[in-house]
C-alpha atoms as a PDB file:
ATOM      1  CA  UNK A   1       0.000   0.000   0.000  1.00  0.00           C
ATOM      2  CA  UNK A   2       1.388   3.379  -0.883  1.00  0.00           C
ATOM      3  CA  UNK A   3       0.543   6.425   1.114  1.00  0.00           C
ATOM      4  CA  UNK A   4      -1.997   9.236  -0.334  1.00  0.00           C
ATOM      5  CA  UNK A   5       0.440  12.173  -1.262  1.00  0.00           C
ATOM      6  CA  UNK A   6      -0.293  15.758  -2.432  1.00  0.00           C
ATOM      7  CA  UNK A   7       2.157  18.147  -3.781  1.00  0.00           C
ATOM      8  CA  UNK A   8       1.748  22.128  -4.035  1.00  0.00           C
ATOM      9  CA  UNK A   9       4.589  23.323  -6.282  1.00  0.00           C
ATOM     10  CA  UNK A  10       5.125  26.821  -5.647  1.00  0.00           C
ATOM     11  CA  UNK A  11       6.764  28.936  -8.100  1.00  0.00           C
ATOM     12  CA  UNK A  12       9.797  30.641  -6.833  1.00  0.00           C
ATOM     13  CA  UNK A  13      10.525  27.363  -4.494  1.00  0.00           C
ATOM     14  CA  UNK A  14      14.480  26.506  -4.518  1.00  0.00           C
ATOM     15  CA  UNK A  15      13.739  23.035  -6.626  1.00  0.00           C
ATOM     16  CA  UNK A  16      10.748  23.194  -8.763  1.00  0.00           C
ATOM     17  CA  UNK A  17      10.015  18.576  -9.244  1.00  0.00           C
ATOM     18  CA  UNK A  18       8.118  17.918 -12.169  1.00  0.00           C
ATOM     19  CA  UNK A  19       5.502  15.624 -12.383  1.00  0.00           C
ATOM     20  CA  UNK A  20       6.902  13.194 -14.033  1.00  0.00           C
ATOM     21  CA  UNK A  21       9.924  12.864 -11.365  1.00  0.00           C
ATOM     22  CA  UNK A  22       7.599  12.921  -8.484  1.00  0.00           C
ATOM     23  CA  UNK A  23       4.966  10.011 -10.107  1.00  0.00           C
ATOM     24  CA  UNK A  24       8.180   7.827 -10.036  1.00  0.00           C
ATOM     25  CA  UNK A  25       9.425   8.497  -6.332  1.00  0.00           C
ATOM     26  CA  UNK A  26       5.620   8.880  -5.334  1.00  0.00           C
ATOM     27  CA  UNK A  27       3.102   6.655  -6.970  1.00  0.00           C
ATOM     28  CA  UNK A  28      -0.243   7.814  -5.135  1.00  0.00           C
ATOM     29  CA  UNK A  29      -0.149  11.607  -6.202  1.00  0.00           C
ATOM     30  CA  UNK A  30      -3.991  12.082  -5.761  1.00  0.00           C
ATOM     31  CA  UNK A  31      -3.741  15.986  -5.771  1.00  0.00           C
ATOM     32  CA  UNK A  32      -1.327  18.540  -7.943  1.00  0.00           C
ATOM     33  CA  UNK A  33      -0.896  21.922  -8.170  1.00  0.00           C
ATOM     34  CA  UNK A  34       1.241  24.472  -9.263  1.00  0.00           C
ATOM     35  CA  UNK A  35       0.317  28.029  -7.293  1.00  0.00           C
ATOM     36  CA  UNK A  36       0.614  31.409  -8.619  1.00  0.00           C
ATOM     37  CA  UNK A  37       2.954  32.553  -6.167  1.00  0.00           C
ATOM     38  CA  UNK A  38       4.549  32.170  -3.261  1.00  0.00           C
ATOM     39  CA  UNK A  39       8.177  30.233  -2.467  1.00  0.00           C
ATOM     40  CA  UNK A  40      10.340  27.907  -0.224  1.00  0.00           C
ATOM     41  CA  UNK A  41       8.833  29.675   2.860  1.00  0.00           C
ATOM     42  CA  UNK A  42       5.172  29.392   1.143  1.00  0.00           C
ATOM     43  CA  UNK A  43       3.675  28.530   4.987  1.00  0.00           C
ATOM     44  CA  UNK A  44       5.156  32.125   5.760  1.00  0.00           C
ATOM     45  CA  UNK A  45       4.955  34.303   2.162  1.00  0.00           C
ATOM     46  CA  UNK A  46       1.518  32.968   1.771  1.00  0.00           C
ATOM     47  CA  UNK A  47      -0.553  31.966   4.576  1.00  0.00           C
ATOM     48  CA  UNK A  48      -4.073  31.733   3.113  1.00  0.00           C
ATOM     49  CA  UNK A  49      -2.918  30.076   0.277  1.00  0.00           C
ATOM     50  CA  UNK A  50      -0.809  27.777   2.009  1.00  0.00           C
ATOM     51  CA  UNK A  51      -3.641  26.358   3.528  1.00  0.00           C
ATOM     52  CA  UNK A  52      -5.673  26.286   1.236  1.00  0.00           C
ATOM     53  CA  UNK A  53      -3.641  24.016  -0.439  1.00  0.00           C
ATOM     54  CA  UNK A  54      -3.742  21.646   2.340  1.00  0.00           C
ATOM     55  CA  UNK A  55      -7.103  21.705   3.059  1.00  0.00           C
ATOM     56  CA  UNK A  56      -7.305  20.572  -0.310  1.00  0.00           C
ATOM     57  CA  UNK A  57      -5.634  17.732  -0.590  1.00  0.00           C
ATOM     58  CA  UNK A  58      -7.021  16.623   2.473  1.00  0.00           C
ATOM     59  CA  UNK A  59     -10.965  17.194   1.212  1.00  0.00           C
ATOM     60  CA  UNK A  60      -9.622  14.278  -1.442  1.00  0.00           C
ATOM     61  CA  UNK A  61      -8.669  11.720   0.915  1.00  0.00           C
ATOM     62  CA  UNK A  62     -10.670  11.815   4.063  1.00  0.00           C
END
């Protein structure tokens, strides 16, 4: 069984993982998404969004 994983890819974050790589290391990817803004510190730059992003991801797998 592989773990439910969701991945926010912001776009000024140090290392920006495609898809593609992160489908190989993580085969369960049941949410995606690549913000508007916000960076490495994304919890900090953009708090609203931040969660936002979590909640999401976690409306899909409760």
């Amino acid at each position: 069984m592989t773990l439910p994983t969701g991945c926010s890819v912001f776009p000024k974050e140090l290392q920006r993982p495609s898809r593609r790589w992160a489908e190989r290391r993580f085969p369960n990817i049941r949410y995606w998404n690549e913000p508007g803004k916000g960076g490495h510190f994304a919890a900090f730059e953009q708090p609203a969004l931040f969660v936002d992003e979590v909640r999401s991801f976690f409306r899909l797998v409760r």
